[in-house]
Protein backbone atom coordinates (compact mmCIF):
# COMPACT_ATOMS: atom_id res chain seq x y z
CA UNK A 1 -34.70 -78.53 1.96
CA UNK A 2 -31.23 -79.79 1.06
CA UNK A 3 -30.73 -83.56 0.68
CA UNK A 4 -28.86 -85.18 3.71
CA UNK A 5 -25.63 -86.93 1.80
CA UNK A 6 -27.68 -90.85 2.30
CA UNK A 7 -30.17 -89.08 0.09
CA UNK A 8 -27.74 -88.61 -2.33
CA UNK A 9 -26.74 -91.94 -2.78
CA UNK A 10 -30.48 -93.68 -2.49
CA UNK A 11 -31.38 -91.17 -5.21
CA UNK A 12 -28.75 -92.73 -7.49
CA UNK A 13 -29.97 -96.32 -6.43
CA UNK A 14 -33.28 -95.33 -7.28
CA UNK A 15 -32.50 -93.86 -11.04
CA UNK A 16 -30.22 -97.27 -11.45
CA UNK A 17 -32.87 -99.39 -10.69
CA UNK A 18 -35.45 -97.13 -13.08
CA UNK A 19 -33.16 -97.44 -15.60
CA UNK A 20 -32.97 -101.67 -15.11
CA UNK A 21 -36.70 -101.78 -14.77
CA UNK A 22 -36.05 -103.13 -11.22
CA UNK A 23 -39.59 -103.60 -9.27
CA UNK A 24 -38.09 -102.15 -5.59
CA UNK A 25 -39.11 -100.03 -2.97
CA UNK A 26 -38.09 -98.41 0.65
CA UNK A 27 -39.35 -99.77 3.45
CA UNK A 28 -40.82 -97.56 6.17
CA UNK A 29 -38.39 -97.49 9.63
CA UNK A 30 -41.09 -96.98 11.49
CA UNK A 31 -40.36 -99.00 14.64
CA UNK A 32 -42.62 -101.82 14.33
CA UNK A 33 -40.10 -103.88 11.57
CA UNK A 34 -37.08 -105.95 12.58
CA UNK A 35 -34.52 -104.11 12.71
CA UNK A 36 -31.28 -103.67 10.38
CA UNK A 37 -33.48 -104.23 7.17
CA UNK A 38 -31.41 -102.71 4.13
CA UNK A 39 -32.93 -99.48 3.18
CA UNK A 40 -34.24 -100.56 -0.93
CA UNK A 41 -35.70 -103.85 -1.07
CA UNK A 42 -35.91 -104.74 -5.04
CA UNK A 43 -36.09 -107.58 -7.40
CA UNK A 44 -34.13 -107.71 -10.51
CA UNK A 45 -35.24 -109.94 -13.14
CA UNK A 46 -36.85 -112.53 -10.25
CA UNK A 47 -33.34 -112.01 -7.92
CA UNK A 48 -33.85 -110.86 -4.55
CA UNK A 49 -31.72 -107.83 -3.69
CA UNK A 50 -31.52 -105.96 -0.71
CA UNK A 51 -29.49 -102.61 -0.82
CA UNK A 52 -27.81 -100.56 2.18
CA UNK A 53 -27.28 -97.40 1.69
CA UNK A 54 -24.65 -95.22 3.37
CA UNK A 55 -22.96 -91.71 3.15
CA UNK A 56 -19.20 -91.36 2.39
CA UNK A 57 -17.51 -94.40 3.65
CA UNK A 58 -19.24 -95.11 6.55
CA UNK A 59 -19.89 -99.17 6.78
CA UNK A 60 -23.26 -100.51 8.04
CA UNK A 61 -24.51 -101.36 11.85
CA UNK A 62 -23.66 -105.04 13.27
CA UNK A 63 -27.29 -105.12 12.19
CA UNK A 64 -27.89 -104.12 9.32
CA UNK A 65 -24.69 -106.42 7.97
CA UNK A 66 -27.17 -109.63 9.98
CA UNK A 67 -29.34 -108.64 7.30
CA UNK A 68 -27.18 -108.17 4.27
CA UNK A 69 -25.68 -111.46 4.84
CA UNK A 70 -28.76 -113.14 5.60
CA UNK A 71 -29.85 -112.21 2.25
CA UNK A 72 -26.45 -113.92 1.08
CA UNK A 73 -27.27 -116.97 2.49
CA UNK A 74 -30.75 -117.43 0.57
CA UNK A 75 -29.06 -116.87 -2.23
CA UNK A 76 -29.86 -113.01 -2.44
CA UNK A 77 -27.38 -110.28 -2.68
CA UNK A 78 -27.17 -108.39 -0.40
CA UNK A 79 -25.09 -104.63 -1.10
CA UNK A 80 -23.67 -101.95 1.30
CA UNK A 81 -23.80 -98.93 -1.71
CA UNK A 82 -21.70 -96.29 -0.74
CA UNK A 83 -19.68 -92.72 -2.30
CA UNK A 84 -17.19 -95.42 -2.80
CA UNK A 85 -18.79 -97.46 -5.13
CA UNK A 86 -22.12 -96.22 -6.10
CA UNK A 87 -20.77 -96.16 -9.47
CA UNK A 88 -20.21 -99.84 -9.78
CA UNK A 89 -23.49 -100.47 -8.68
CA UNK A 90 -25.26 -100.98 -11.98
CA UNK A 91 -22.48 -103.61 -12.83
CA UNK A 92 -22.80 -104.96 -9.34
CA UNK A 93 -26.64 -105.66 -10.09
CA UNK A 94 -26.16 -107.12 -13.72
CA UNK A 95 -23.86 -109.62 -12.26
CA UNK A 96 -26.19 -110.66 -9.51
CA UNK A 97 -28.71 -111.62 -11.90
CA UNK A 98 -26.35 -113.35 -14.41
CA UNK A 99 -25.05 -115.55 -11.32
CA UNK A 100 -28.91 -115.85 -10.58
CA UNK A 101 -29.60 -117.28 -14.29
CA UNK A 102 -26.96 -119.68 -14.09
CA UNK A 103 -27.79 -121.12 -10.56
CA UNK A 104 -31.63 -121.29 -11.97
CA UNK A 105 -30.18 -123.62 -15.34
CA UNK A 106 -28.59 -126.01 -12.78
């Protein structure tokens, strides 16, 4: 079976985060969660990340940006990973944890 084009893109999340020794995983949408939650919940280096992930362009639901910037405001990051910038996405993560050491020295 063919991979929809959101496959795509959370199979490139996933070999980024192999390749970063990220500890993440998807959580099941299985109706009994709150809704909106970002499909890859990992943790890079003791930083909280949650990732949505989208085909082409599209942006995410009112909800699912709730969550992402929820996660922003404890200090998380929170990501919409898209076509258009799935390849910044490694860089994206490395400078979430920098900005995560340097809040920790404080």
């Amino acid at each position: 079976m063919a991979k929809t084009p959101e496959g795509e893109i959370k199979d490139q999340v996933r070999k980024i985060l192999d390749e970063m020794n990220a500890y993440y995983f998807f959580p099941a949408a299985n109706g009994y969660g709150r809704t909106g939650i970002p499909d890859v919940i990992a943790c890079i280096g003791g930083h909280f990340v949650g990732i949505e992930c989208k085909a082409g362009s599209k942006q995410p639901t009112a909800l699912q940006q709730r969550e992402l910037d929820n996660i922003e405001k404890a200090e998380g990051t929170g990501i919409l990973i898209n076509a258009d910038n799935i390849d910044n996405l490694k860089n994206i993560l490395e400078n979430a944890y920098e900005r995560c050491k340097l809040r920790n020295r404080l």
